[in-house]
N, C-alpha and C. Protein backbone atom coordinates (compact mmCIF):
# COMPACT_ATOMS: atom_id res chain seq x y z
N UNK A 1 26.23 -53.92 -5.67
CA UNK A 1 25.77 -54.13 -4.31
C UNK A 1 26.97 -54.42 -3.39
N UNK A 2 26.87 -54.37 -2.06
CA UNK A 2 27.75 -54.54 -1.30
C UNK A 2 28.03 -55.76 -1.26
N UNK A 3 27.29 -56.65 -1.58
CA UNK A 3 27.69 -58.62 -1.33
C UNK A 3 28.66 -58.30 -3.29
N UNK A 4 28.30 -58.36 -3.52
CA UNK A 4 29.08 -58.33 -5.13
C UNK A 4 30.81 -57.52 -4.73
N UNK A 5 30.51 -56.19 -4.13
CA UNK A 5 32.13 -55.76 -3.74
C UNK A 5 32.86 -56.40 -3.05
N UNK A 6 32.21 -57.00 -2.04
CA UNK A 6 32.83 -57.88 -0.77
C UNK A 6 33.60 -58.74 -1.49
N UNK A 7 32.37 -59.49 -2.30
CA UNK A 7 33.07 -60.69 -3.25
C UNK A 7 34.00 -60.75 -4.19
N UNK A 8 33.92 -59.40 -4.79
CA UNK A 8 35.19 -59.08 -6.10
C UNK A 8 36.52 -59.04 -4.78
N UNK A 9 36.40 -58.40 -3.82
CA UNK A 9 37.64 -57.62 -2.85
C UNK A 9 38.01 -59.26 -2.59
N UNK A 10 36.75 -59.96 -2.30
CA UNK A 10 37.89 -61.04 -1.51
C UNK A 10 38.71 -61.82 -2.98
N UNK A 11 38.15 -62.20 -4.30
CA UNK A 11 38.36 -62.74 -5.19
C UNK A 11 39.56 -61.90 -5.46
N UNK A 12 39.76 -60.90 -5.43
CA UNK A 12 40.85 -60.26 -6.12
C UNK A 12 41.99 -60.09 -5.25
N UNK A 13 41.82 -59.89 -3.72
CA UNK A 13 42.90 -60.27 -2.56
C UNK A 13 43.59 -61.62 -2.50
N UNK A 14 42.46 -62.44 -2.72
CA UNK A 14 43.23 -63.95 -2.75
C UNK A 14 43.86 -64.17 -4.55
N UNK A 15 43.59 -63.64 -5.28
CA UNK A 15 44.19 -63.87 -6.46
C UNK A 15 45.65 -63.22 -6.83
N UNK A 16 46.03 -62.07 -6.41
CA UNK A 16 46.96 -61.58 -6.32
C UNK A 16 47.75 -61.45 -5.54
N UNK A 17 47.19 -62.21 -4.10
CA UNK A 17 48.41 -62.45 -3.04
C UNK A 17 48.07 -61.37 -2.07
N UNK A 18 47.34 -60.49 -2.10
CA UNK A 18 47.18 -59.51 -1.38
C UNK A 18 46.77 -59.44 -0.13
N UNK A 19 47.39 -58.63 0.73
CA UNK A 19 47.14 -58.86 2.51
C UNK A 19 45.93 -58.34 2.28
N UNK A 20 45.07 -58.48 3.45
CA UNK A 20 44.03 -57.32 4.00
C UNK A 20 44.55 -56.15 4.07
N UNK A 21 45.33 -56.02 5.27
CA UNK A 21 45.81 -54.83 5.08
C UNK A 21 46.20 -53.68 4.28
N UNK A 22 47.21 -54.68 3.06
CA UNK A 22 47.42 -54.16 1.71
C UNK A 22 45.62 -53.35 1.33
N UNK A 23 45.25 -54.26 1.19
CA UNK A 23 43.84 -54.11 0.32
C UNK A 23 43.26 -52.72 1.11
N UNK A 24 43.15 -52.86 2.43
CA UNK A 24 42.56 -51.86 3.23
C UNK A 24 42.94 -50.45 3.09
N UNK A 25 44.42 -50.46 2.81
CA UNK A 25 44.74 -48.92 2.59
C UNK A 25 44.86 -48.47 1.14
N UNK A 26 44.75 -49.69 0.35
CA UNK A 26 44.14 -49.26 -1.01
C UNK A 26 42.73 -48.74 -1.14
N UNK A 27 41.83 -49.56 -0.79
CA UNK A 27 40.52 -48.48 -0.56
C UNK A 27 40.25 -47.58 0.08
N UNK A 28 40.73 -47.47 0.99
CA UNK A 28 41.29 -45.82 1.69
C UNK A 28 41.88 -44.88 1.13
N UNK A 29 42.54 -45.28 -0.36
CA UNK A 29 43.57 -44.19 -0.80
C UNK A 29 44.59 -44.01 -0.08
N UNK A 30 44.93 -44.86 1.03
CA UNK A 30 46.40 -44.12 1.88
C UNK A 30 47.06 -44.58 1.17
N UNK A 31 47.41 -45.34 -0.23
CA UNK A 31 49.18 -45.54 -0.85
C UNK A 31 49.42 -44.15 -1.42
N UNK A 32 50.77 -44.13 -1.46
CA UNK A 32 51.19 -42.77 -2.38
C UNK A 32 50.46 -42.78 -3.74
N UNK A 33 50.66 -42.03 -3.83
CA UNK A 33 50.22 -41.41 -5.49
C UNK A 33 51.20 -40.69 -6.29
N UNK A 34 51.12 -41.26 -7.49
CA UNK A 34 52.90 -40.59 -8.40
C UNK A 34 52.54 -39.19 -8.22
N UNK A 35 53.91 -38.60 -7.98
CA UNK A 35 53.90 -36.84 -7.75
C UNK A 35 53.61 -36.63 -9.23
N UNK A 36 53.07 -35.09 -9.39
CA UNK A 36 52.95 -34.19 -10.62
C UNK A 36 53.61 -34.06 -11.18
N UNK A 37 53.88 -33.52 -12.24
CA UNK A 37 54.95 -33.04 -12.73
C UNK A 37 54.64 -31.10 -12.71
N UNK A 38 55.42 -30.49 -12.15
CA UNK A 38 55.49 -28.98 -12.28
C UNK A 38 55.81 -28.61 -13.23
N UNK A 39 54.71 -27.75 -13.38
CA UNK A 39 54.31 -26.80 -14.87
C UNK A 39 54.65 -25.14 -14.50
N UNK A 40 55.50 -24.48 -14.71
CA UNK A 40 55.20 -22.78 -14.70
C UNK A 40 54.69 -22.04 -15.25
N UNK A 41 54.44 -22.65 -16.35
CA UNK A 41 53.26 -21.55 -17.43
C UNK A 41 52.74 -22.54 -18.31
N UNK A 42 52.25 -22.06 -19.33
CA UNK A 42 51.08 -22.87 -20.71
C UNK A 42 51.90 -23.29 -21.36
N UNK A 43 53.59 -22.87 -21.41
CA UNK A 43 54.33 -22.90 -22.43
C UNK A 43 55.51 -23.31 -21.87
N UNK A 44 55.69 -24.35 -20.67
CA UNK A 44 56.76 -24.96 -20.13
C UNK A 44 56.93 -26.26 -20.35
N UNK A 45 57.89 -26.42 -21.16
CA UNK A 45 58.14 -27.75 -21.59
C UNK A 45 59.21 -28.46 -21.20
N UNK A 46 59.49 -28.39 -19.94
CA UNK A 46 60.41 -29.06 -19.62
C UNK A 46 60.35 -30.31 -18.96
N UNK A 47 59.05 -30.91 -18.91
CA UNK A 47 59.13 -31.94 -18.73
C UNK A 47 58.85 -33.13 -19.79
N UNK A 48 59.27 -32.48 -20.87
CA UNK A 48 58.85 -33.53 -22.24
C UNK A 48 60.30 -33.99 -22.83
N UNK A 49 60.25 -34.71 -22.89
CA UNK A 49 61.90 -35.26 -23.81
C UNK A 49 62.22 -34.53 -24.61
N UNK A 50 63.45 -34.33 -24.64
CA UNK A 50 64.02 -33.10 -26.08
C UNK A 50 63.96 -33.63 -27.25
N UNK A 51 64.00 -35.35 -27.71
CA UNK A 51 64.24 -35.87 -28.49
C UNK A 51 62.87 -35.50 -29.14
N UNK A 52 62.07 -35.64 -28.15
CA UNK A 52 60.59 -35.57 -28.78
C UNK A 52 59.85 -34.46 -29.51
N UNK A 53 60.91 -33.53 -28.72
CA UNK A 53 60.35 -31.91 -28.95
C UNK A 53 61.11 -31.67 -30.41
N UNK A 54 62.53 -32.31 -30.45
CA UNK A 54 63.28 -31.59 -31.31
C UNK A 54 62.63 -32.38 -32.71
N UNK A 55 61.55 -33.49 -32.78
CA UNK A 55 61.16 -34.24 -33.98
C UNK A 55 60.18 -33.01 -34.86
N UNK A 56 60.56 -33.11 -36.02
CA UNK A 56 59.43 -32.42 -36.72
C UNK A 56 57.93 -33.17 -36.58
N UNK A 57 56.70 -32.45 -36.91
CA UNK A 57 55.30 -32.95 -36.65
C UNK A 57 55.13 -33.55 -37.97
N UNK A 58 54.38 -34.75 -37.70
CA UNK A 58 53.78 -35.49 -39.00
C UNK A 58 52.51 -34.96 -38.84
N UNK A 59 52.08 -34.87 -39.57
CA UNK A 59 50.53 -34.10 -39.92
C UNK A 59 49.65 -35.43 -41.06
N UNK A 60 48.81 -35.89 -40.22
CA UNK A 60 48.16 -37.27 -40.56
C UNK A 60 47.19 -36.49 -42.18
N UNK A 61 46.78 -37.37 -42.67
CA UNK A 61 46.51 -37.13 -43.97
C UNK A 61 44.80 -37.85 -43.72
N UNK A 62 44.24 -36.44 -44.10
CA UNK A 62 42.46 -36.86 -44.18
C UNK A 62 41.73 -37.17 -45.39
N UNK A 63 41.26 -38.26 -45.75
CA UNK A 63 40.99 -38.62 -46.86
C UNK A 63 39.71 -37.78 -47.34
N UNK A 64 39.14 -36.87 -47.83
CA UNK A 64 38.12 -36.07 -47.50
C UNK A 64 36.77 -36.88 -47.81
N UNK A 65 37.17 -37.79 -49.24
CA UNK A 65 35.92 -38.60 -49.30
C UNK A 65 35.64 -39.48 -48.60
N UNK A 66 36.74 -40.27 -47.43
CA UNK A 66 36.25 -40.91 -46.86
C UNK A 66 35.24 -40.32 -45.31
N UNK A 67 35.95 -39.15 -45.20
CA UNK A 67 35.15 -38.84 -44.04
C UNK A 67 33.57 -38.68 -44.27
N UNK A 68 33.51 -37.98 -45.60
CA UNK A 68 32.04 -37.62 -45.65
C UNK A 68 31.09 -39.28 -46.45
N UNK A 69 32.04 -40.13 -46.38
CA UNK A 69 31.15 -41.16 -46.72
C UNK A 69 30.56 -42.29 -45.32
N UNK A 70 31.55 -41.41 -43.79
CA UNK A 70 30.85 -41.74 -42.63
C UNK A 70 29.84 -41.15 -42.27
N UNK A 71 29.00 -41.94 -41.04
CA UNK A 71 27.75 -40.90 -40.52
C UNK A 71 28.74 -39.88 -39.72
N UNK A 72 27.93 -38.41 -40.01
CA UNK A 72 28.48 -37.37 -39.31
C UNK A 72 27.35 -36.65 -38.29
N UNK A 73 26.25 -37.49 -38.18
CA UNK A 73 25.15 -36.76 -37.17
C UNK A 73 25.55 -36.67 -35.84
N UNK A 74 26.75 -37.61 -35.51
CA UNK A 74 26.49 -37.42 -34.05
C UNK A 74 27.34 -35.86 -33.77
N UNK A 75 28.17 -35.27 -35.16
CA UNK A 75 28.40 -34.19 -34.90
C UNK A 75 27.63 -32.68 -34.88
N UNK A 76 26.36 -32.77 -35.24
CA UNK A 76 25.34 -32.59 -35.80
C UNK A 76 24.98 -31.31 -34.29
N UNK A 77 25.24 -29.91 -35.33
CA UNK A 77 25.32 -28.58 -33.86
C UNK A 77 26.27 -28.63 -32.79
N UNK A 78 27.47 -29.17 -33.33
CA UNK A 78 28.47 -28.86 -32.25
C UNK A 78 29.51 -28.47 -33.32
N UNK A 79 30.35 -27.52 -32.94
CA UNK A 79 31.63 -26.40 -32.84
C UNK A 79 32.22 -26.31 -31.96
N UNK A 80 33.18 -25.88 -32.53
CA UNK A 80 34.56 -25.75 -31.22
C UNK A 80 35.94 -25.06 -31.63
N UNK A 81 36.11 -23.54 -31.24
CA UNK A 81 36.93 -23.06 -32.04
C UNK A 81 37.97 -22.96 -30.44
N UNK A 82 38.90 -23.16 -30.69
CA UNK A 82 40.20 -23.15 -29.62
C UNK A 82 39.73 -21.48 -29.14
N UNK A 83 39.95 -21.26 -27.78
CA UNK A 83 39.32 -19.32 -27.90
C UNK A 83 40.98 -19.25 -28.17
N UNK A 84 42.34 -19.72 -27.62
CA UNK A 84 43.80 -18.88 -28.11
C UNK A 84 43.62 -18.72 -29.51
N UNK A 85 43.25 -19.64 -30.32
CA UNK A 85 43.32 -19.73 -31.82
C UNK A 85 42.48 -18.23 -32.34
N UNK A 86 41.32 -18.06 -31.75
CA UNK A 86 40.83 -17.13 -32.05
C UNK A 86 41.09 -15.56 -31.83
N UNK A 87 42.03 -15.40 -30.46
CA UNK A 87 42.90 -14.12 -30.33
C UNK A 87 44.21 -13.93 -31.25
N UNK A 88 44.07 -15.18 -32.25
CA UNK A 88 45.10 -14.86 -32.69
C UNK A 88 44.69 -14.58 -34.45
N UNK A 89 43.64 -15.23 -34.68
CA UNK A 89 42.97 -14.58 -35.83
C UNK A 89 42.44 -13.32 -35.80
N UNK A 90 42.26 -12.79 -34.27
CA UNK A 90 41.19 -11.35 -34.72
C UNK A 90 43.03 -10.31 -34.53
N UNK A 91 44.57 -10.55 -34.57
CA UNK A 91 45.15 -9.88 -34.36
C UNK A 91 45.11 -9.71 -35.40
């Protein structure tokens, strides 16, 4: 409700020191917002650390009996095949 927002805005302005003002152009959205990072294609990685890129992949280890000794209904009629994965099986 609006008496409940009022009340969090003022509780949370006076708790953190915050002007009105401050507060005002935060609910407005007028502060900046962190820029993007630019992407040129599906396969541009230049904004990822090299260190990170250059690590080999650990590939986590699935215990098989333990999975099937969880409930699995909530997966129950759902699939999901990547469609790239699949242009690359029917090559």
């Amino acid at each position: 409700s609006r008496g409940r927002r009022e009340g969090a805005q003022r509780l949370t302005s006076q708790h953190f020191g915050l002007s009105n003002l401050f507060w005002k152009k935060m609910t407005k959205f007028v502060l900046n917002s962190l820029p993007s990072p630019t992407q040129k294609s599906a396969s541009d990685y230049n904004n990822f650390d090299r260190e990170f890129l250059s690590e080999k992949p650990k590939l986590s280890y699935s215990d098989k009996n333990l999975i099937e000794s969880m409930d699995q209904s909530a997966f129950n009629g759902f699939s999901f095949i990547n469609p790239k994965f699949e242009q690359i099986l029917n090559k």
